[in-house]
C-alpha atoms as a PDB file:
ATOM      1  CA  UNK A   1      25.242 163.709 142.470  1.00  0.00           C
ATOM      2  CA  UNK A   2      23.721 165.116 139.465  1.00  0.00           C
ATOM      3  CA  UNK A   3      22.565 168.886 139.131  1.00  0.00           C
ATOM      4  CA  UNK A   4      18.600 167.500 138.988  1.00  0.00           C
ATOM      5  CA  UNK A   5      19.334 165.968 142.503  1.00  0.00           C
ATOM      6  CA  UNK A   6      21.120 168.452 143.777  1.00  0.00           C
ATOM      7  CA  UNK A   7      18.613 170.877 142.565  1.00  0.00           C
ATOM      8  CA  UNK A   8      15.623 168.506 144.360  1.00  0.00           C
ATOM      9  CA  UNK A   9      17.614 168.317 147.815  1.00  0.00           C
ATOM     10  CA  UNK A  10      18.123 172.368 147.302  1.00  0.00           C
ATOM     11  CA  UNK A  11      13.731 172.685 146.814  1.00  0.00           C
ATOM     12  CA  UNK A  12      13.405 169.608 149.928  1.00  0.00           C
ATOM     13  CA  UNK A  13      15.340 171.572 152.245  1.00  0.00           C
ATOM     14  CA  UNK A  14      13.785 174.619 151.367  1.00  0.00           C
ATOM     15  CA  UNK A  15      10.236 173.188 151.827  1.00  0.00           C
ATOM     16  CA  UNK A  16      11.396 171.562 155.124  1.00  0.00           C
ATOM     17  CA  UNK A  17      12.765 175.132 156.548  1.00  0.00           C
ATOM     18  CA  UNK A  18       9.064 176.269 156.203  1.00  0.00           C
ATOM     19  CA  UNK A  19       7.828 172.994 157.582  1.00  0.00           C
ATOM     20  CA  UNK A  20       9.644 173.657 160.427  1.00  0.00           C
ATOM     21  CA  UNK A  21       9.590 177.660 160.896  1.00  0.00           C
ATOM     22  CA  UNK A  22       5.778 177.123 161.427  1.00  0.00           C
ATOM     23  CA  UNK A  23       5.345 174.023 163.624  1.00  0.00           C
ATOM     24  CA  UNK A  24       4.154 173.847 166.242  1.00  0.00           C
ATOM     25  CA  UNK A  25       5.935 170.317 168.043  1.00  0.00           C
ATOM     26  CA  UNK A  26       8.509 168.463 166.747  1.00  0.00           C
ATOM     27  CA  UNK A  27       8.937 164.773 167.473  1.00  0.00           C
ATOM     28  CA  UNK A  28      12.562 163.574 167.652  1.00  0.00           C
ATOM     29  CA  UNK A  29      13.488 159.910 167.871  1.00  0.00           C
ATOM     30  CA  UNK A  30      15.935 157.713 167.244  1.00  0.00           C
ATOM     31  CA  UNK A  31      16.156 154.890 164.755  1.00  0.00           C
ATOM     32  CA  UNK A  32      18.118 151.288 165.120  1.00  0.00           C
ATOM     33  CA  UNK A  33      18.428 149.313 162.320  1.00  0.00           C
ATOM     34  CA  UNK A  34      17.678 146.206 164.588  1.00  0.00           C
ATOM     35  CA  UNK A  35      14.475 147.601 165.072  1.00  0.00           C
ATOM     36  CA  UNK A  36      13.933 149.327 162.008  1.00  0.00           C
ATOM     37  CA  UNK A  37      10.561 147.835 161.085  1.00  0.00           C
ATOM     38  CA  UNK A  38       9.261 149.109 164.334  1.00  0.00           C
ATOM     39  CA  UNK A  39       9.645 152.802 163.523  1.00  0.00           C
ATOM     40  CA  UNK A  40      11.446 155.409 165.518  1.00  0.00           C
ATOM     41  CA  UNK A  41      12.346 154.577 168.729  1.00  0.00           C
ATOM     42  CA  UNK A  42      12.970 156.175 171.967  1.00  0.00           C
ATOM     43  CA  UNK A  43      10.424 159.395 170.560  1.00  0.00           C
ATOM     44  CA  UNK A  44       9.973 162.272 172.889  1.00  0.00           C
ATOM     45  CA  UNK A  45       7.693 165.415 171.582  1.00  0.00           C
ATOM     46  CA  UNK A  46       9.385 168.654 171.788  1.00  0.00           C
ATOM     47  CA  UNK A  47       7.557 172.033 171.315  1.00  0.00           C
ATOM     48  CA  UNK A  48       8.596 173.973 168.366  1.00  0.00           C
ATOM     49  CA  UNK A  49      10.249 176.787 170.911  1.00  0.00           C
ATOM     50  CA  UNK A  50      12.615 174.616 172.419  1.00  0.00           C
ATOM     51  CA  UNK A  51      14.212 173.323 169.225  1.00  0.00           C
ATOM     52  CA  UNK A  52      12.691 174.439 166.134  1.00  0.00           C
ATOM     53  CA  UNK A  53      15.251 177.448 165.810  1.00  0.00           C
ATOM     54  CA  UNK A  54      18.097 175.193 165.844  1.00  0.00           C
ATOM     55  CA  UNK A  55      16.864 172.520 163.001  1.00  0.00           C
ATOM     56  CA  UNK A  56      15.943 175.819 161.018  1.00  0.00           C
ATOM     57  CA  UNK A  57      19.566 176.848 161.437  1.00  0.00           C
ATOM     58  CA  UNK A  58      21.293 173.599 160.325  1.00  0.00           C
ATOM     59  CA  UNK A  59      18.978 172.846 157.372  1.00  0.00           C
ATOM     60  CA  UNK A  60      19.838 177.122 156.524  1.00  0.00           C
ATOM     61  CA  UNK A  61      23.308 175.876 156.937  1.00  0.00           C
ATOM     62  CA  UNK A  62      22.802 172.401 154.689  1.00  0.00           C
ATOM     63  CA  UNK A  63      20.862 174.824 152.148  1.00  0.00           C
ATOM     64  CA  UNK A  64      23.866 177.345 151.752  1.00  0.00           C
ATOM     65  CA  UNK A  65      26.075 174.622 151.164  1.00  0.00           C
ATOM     66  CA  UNK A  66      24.081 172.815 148.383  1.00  0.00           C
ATOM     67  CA  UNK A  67      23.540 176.388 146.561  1.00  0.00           C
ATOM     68  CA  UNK A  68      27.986 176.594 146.866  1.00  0.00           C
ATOM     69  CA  UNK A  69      27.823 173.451 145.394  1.00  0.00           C
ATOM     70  CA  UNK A  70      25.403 174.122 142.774  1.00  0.00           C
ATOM     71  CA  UNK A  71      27.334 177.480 141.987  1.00  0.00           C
ATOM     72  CA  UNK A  72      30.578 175.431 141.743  1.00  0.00           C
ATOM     73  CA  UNK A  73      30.137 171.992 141.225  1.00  0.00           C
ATOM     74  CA  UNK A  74      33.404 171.074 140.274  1.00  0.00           C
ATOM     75  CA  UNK A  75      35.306 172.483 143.075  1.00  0.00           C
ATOM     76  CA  UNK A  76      32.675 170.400 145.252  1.00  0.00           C
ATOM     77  CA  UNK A  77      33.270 167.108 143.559  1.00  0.00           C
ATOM     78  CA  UNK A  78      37.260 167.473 143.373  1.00  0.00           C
ATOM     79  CA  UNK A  79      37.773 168.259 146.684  1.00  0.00           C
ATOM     80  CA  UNK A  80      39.254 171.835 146.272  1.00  0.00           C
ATOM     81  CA  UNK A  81      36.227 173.677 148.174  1.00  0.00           C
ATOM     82  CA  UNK A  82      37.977 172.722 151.587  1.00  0.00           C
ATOM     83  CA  UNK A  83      42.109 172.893 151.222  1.00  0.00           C
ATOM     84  CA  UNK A  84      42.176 172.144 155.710  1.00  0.00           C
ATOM     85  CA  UNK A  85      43.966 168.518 156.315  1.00  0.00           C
ATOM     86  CA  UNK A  86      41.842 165.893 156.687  1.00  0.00           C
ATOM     87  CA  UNK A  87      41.850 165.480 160.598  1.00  0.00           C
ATOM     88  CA  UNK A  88      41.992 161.117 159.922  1.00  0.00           C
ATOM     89  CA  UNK A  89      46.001 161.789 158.433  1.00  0.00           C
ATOM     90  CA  UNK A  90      47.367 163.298 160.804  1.00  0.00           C
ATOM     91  CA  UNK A  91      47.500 166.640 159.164  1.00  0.00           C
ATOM     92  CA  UNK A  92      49.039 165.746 156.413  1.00  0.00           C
END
């Protein structure tokens, strides 16, 4: 990913986190590639109470790790930001 992309997701998210902090619903749905020219699926409306905190705090989360990335891109794209075994290897 270049810096210009990173830098648009980093300006998206942060758009979306307002988007979101001020809503007043959110619909959530579900989307199968079988029916994929239908839309979502399965869509329920949800007020902004009952889960508009919790999308805030994982696009926060997404946010703070595009800005480490954009801080230290190389680290990012070689694999040395996270040193834990990968949990597919066994642990090695």
């Amino acid at each position: 990913m270049t810096i210009a992309d990173l830098m648009q997701q980093i300006e998206e998210t942060e758009r979306l986190i307002a988007v979101y902090r001020n809503a007043n619903e959110v619909i959530v749905g579900t989307q199968d590639e079988v029916y994929s020219r239908r839309g979502l699926i399965n869509r329920t409306t949800l007020t902004a109470a009952e889960i508009g905190d919790q999308i805030v705090r994982i696009l926060e989360r997404r946010l703070a790790a595009m800005r480490a990335e954009l801080r230290n891109p190389r680290a990012e794209s070689q694999g040395e930001a996270d040193d834990r075994p990968c949990p597919t290897d066994g642990g090695r």
